[in-house]
Protein backbone atom coordinates (compact mmCIF):
# COMPACT_ATOMS: atom_id res chain seq x y z
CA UNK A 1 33.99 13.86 -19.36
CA UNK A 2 35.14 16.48 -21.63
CA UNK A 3 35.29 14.50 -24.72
CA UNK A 4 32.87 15.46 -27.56
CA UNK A 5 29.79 13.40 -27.80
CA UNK A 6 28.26 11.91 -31.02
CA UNK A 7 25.33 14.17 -33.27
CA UNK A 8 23.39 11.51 -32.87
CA UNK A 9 23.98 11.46 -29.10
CA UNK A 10 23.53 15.14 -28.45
CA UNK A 11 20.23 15.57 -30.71
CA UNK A 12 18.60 12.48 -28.70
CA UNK A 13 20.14 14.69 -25.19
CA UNK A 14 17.99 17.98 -27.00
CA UNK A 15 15.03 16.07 -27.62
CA UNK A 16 14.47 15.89 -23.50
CA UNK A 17 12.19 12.81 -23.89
CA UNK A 18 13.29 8.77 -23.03
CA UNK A 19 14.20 6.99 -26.32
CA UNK A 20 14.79 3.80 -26.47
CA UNK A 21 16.33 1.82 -29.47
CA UNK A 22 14.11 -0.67 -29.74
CA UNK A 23 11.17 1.26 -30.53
CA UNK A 24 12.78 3.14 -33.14
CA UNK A 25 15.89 3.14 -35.61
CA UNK A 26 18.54 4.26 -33.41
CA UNK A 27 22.34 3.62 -33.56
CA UNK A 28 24.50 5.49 -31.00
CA UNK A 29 28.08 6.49 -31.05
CA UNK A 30 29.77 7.95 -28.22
CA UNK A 31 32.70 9.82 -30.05
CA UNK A 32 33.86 9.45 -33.56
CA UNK A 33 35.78 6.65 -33.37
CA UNK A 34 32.32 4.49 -34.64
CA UNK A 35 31.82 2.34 -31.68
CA UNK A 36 28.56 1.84 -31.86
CA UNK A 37 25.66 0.53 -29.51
CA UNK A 38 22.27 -1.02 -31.40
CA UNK A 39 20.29 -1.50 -28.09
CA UNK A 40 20.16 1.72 -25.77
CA UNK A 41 17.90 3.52 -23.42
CA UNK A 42 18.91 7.57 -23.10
CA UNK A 43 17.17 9.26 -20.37
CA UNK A 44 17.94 13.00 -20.28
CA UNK A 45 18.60 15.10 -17.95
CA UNK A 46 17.10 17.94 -17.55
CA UNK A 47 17.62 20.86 -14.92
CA UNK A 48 15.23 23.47 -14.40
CA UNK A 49 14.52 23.64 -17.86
CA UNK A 50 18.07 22.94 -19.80
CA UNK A 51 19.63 19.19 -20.52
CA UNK A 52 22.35 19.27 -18.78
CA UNK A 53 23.41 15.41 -19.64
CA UNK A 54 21.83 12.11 -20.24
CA UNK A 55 21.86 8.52 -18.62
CA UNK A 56 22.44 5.97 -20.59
CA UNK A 57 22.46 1.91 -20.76
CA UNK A 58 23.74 0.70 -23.62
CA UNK A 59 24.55 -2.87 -24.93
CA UNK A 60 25.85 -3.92 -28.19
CA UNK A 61 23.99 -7.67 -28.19
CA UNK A 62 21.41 -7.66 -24.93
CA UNK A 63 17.77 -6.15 -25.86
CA UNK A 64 16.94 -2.99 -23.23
CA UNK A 65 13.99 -3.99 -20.78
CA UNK A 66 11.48 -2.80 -18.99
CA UNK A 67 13.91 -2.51 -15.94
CA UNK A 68 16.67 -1.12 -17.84
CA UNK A 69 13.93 1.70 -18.68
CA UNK A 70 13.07 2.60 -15.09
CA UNK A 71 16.27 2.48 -13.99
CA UNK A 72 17.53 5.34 -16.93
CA UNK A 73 14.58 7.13 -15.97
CA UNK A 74 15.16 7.29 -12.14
CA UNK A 75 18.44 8.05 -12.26
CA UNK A 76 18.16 11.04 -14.70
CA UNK A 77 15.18 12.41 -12.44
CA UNK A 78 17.42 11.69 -9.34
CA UNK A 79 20.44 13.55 -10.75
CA UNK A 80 18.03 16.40 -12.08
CA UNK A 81 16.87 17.08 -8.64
CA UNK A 82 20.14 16.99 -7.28
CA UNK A 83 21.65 19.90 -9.63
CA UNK A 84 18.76 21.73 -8.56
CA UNK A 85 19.96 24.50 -5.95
């Protein structure tokens, strides 16, 4: 919370679509200290038109499955109805 969030990270937040790593070339950093995550699921958030955040599970060895993917995407739907006043 209030830290600065990777390019990376904030272009795959604009995109407002699911993206998951192992579908695509996709290496996320969370700040720019280079930690980085090879196998992640980013679900966006998005609020009455505007991402507003993103959900994400992230692992550095485990692949991301089918479960990990419906649980990012509930959650981010969850939280988007809840900002919605």
């Amino acid at each position: 919370m209030d830290k600065e969030i990777s390019k990376e990270l904030e272009n795959a937040i604009n995109a407002r679509k699911l993206m998951v790593s192992e579908h695509m070339p996709l290496v996320i950093s969370l700040d720019s200290d280079g930690d980085s995550y090879p196998h992640v699921v980013i679900a966006p958030i998005v609020s009455e038109g505007d991402a507003v955040g993103a959900i994400m599970i992230m692992s550095r060895d485990t692949d991301i499955g089918e479960s990990e993917v419906m649980l990012a995407r509930t959650s981010a739907h969850f939280l988007a109805d809840q900002l919605v006043v």
